[in-house]
PDB file of N, CA and C in Angstrom:
ATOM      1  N   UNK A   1      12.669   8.380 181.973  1.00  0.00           N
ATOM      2  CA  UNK A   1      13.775   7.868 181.203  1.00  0.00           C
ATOM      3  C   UNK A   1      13.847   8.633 179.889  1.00  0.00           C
ATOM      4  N   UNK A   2      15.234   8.955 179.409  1.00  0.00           N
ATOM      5  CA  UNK A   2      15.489   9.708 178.509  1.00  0.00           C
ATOM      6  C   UNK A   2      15.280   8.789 176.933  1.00  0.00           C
ATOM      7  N   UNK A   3      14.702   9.563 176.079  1.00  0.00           N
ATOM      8  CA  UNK A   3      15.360   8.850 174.929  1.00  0.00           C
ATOM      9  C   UNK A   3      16.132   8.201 174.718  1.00  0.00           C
ATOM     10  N   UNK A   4      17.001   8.644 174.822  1.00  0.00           N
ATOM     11  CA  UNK A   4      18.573   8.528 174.459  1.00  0.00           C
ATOM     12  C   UNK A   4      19.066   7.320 175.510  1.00  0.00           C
ATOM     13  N   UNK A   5      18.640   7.183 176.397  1.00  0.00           N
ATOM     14  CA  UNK A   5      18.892   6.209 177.528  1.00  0.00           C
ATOM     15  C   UNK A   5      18.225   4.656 177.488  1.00  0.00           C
ATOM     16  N   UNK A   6      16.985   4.972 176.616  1.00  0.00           N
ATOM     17  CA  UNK A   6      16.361   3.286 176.545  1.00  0.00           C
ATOM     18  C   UNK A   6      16.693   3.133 175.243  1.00  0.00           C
ATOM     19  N   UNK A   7      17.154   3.909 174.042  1.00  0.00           N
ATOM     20  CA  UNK A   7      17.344   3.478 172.531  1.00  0.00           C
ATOM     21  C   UNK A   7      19.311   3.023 172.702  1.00  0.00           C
ATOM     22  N   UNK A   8      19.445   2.319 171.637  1.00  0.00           N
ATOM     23  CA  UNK A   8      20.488   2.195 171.271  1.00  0.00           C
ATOM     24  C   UNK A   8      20.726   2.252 169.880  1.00  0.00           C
ATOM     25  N   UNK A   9      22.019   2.771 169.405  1.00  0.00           N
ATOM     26  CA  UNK A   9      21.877   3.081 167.845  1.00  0.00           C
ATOM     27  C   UNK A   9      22.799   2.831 167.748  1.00  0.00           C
ATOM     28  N   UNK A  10      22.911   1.347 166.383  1.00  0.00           N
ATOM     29  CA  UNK A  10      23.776   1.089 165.546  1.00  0.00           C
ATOM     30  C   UNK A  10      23.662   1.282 164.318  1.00  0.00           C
ATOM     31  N   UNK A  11      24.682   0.942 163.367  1.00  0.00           N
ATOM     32  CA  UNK A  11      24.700   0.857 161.653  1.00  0.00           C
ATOM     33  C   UNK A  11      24.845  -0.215 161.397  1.00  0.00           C
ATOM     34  N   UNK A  12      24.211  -0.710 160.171  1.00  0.00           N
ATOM     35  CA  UNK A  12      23.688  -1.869 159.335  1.00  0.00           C
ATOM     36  C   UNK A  12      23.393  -1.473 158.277  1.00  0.00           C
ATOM     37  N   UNK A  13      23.646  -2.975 157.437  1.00  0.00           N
ATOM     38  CA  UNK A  13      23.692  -3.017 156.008  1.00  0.00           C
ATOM     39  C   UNK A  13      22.055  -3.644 155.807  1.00  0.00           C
ATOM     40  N   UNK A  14      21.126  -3.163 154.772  1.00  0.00           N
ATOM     41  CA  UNK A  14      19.751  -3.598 154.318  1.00  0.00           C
ATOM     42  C   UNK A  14      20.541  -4.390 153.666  1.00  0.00           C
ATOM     43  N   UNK A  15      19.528  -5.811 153.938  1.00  0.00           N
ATOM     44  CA  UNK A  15      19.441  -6.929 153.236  1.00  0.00           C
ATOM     45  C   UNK A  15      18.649  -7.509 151.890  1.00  0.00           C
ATOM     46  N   UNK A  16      17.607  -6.930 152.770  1.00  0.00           N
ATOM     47  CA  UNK A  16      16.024  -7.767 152.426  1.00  0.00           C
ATOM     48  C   UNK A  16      14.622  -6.600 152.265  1.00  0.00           C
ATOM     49  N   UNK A  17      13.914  -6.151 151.652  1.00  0.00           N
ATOM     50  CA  UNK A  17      13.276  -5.133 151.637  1.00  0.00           C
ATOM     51  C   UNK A  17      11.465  -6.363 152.083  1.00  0.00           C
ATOM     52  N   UNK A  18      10.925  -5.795 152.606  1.00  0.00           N
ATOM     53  CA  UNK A  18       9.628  -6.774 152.827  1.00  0.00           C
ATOM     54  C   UNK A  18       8.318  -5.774 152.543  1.00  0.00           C
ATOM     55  N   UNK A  19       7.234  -6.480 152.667  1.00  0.00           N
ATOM     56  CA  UNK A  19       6.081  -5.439 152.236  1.00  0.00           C
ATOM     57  C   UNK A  19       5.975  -4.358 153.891  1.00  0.00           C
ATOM     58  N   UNK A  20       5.141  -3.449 153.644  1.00  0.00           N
ATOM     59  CA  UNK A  20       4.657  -2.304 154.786  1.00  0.00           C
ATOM     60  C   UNK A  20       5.517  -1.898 155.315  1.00  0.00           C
ATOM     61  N   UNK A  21       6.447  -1.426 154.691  1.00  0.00           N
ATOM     62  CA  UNK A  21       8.235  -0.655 154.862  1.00  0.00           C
ATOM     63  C   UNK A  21       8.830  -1.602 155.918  1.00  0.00           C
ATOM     64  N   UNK A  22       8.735  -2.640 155.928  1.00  0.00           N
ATOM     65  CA  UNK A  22      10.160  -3.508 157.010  1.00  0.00           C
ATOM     66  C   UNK A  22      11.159  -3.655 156.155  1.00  0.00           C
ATOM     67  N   UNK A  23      11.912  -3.724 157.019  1.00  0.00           N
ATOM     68  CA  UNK A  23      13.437  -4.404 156.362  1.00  0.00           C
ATOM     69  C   UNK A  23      14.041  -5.705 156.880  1.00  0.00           C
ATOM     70  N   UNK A  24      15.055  -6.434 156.501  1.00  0.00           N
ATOM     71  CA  UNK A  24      15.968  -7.029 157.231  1.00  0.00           C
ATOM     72  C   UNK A  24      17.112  -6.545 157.222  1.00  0.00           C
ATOM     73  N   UNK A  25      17.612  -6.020 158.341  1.00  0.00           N
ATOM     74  CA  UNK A  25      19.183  -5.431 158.343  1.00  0.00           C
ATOM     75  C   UNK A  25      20.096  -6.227 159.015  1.00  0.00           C
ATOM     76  N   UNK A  26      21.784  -6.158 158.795  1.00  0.00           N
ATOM     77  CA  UNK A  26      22.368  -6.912 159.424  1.00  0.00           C
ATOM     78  C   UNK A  26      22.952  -5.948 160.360  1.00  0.00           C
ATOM     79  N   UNK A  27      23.249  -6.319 161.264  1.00  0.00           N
ATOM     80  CA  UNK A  27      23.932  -5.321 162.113  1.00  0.00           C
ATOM     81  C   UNK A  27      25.731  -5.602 162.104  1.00  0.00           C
ATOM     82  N   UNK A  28      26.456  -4.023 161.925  1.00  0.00           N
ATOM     83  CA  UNK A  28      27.536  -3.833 162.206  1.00  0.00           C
ATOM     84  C   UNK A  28      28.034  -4.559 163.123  1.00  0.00           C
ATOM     85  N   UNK A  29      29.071  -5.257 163.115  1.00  0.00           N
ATOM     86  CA  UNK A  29      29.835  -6.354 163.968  1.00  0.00           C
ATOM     87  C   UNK A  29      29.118  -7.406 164.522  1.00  0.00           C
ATOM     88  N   UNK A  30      28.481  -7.554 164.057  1.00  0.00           N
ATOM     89  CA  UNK A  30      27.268  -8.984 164.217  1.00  0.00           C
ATOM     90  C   UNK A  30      26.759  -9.279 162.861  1.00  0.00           C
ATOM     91  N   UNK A  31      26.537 -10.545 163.074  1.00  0.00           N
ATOM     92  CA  UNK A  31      26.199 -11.311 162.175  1.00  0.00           C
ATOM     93  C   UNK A  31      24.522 -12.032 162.074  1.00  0.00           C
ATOM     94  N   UNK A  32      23.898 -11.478 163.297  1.00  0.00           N
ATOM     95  CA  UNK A  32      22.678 -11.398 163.594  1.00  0.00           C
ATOM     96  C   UNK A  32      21.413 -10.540 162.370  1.00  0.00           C
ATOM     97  N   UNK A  33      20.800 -10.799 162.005  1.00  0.00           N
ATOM     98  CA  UNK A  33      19.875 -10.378 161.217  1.00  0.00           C
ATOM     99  C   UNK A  33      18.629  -9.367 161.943  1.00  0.00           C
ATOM    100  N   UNK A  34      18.260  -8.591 161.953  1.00  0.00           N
ATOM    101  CA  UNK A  34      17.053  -7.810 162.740  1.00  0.00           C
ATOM    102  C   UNK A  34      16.047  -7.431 162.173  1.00  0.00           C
ATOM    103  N   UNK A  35      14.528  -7.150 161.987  1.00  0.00           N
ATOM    104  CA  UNK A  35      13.290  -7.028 161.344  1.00  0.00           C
ATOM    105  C   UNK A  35      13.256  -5.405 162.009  1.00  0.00           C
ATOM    106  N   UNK A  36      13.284  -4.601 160.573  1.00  0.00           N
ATOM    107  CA  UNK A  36      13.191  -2.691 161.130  1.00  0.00           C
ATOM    108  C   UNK A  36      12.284  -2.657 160.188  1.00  0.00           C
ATOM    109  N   UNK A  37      11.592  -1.273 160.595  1.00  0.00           N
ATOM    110  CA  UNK A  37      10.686  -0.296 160.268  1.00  0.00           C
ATOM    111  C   UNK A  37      11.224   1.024 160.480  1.00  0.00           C
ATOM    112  N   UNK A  38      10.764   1.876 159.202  1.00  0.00           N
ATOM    113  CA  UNK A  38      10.974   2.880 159.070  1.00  0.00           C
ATOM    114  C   UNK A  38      10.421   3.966 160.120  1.00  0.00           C
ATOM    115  N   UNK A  39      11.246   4.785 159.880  1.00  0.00           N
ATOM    116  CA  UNK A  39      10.955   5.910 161.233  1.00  0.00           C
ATOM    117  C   UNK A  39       9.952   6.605 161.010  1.00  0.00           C
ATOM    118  N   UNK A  40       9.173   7.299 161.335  1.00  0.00           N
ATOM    119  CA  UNK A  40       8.103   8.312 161.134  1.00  0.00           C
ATOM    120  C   UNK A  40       8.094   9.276 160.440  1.00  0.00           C
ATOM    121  N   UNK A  41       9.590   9.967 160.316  1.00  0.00           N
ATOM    122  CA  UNK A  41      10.149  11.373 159.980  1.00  0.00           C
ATOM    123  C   UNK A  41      10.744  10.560 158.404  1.00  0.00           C
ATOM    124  N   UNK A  42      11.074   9.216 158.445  1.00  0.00           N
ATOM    125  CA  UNK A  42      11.556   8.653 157.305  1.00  0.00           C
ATOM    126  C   UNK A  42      10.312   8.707 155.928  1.00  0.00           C
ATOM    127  N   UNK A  43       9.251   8.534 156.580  1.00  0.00           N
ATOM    128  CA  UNK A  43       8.205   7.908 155.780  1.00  0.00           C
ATOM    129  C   UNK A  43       7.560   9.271 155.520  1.00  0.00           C
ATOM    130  N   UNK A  44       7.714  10.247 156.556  1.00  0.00           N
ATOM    131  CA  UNK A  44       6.610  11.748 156.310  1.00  0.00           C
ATOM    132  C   UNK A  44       7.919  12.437 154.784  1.00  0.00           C
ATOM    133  N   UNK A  45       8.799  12.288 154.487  1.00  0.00           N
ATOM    134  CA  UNK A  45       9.464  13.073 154.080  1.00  0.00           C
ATOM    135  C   UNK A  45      10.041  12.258 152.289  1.00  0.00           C
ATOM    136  N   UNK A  46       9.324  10.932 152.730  1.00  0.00           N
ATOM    137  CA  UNK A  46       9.227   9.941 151.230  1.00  0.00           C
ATOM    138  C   UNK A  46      11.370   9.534 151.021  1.00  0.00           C
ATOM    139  N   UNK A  47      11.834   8.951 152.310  1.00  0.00           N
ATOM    140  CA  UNK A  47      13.525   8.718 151.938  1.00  0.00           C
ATOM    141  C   UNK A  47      13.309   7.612 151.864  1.00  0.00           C
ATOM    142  N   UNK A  48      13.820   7.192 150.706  1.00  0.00           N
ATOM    143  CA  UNK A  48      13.791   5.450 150.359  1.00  0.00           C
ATOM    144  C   UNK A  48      15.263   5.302 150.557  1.00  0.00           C
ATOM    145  N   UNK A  49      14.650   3.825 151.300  1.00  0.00           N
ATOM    146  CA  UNK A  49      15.411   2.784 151.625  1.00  0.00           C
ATOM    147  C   UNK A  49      15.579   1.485 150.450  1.00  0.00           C
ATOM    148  N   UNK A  50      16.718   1.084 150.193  1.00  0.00           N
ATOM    149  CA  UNK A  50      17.191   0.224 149.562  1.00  0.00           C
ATOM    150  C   UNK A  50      17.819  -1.090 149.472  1.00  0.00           C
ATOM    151  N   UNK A  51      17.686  -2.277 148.852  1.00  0.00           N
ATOM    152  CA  UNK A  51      18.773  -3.076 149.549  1.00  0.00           C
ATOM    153  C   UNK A  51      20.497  -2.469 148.937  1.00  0.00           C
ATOM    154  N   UNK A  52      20.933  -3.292 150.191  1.00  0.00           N
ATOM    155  CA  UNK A  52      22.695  -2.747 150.090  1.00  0.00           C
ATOM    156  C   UNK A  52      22.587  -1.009 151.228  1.00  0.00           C
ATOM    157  N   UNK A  53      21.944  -0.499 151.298  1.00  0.00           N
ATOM    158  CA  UNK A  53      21.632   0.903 151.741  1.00  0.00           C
ATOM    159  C   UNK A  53      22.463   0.633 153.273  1.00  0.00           C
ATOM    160  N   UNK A  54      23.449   1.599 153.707  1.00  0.00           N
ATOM    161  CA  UNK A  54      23.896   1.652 154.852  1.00  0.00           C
ATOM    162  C   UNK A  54      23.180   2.421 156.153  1.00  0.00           C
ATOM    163  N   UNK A  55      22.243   2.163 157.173  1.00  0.00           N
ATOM    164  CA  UNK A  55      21.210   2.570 157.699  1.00  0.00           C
ATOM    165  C   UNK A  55      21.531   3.071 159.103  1.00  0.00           C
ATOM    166  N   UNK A  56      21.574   3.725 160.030  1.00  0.00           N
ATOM    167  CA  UNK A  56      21.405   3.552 161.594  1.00  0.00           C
ATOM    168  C   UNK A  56      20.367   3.261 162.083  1.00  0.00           C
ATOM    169  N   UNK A  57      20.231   2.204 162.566  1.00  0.00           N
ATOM    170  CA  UNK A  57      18.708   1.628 163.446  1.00  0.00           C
ATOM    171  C   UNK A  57      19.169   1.849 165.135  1.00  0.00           C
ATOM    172  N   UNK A  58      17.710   2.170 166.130  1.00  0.00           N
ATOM    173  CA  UNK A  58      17.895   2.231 166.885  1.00  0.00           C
ATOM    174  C   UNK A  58      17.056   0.779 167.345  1.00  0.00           C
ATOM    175  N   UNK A  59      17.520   0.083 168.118  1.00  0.00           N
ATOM    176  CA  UNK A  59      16.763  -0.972 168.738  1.00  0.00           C
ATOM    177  C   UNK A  59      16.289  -0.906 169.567  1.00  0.00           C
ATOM    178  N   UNK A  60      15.473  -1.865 169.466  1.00  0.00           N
ATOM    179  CA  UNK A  60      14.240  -1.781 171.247  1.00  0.00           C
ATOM    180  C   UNK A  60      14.818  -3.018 172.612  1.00  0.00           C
ATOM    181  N   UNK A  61      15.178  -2.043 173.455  1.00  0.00           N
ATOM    182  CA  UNK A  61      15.370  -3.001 174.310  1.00  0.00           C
ATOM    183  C   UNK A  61      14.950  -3.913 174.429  1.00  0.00           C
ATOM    184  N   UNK A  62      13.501  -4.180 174.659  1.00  0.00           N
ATOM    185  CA  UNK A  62      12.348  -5.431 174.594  1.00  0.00           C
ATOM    186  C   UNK A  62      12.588  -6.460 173.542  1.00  0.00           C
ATOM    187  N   UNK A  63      12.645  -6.234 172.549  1.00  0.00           N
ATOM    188  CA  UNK A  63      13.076  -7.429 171.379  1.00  0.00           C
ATOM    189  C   UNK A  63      13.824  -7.575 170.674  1.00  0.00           C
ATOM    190  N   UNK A  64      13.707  -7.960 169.343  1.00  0.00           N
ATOM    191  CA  UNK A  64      14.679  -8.026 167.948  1.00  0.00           C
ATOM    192  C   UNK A  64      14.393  -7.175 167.558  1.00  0.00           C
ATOM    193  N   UNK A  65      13.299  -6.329 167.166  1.00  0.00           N
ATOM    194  CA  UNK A  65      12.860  -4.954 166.694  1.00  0.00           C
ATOM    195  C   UNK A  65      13.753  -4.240 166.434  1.00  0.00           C
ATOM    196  N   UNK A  66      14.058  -2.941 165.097  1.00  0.00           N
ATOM    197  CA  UNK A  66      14.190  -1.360 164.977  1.00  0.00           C
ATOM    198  C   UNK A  66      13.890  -0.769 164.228  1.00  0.00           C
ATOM    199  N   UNK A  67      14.066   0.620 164.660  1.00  0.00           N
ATOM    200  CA  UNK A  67      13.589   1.400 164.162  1.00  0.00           C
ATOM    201  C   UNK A  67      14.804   2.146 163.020  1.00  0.00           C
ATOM    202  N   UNK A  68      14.554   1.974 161.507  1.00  0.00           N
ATOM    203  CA  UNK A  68      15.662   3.237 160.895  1.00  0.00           C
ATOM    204  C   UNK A  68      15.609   4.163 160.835  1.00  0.00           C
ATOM    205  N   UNK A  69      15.884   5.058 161.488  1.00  0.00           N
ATOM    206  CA  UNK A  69      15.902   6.773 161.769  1.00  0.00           C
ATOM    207  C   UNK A  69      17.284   7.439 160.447  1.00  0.00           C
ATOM    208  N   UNK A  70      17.869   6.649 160.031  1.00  0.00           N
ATOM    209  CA  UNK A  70      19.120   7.579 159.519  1.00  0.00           C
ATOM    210  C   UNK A  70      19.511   6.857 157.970  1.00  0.00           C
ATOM    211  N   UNK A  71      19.411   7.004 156.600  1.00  0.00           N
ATOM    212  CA  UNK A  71      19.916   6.451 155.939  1.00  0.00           C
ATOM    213  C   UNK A  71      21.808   6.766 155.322  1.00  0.00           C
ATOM    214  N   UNK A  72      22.313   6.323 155.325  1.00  0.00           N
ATOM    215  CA  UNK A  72      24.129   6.944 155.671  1.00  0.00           C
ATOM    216  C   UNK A  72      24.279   6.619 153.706  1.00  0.00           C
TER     217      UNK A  72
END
């Protein structure tokens, strides 16, 4: 299975900043709240995240989980 085939990627607004880089983001056309972590490439390269910050998270099929790969 491809990347690209088990991730899904939306945009969301940061809410909530929490300790050990999580966030709470809301997701674009939902009103649902989601618990993300920063991406790997986010954290090796020091891009801060903010509240209000417009983000692309990819979610995990399996849960509420994502991941922010993109700050917009």
């Amino acid at each position: 299975m491809k990347k690209t085939d088990k991730d899904t990627s939306v945009l969301g607004v940061v809410t909530e900043a929490l300790p050990n880089t999580l966030f709470r983001v809301i997701l674009e056309g939902q009103e649902t709240a989601i618990l993300a972590y920063l991406a790997g490439k986010m954290r090796m390269n020091r891009i801060r995240v903010l509240i209000g910050d417009r983000v692309m998270v990819e979610i995990d099929p399996y849960g509420g989980k994502g991941r922010i790969v993109k700050r917009l």
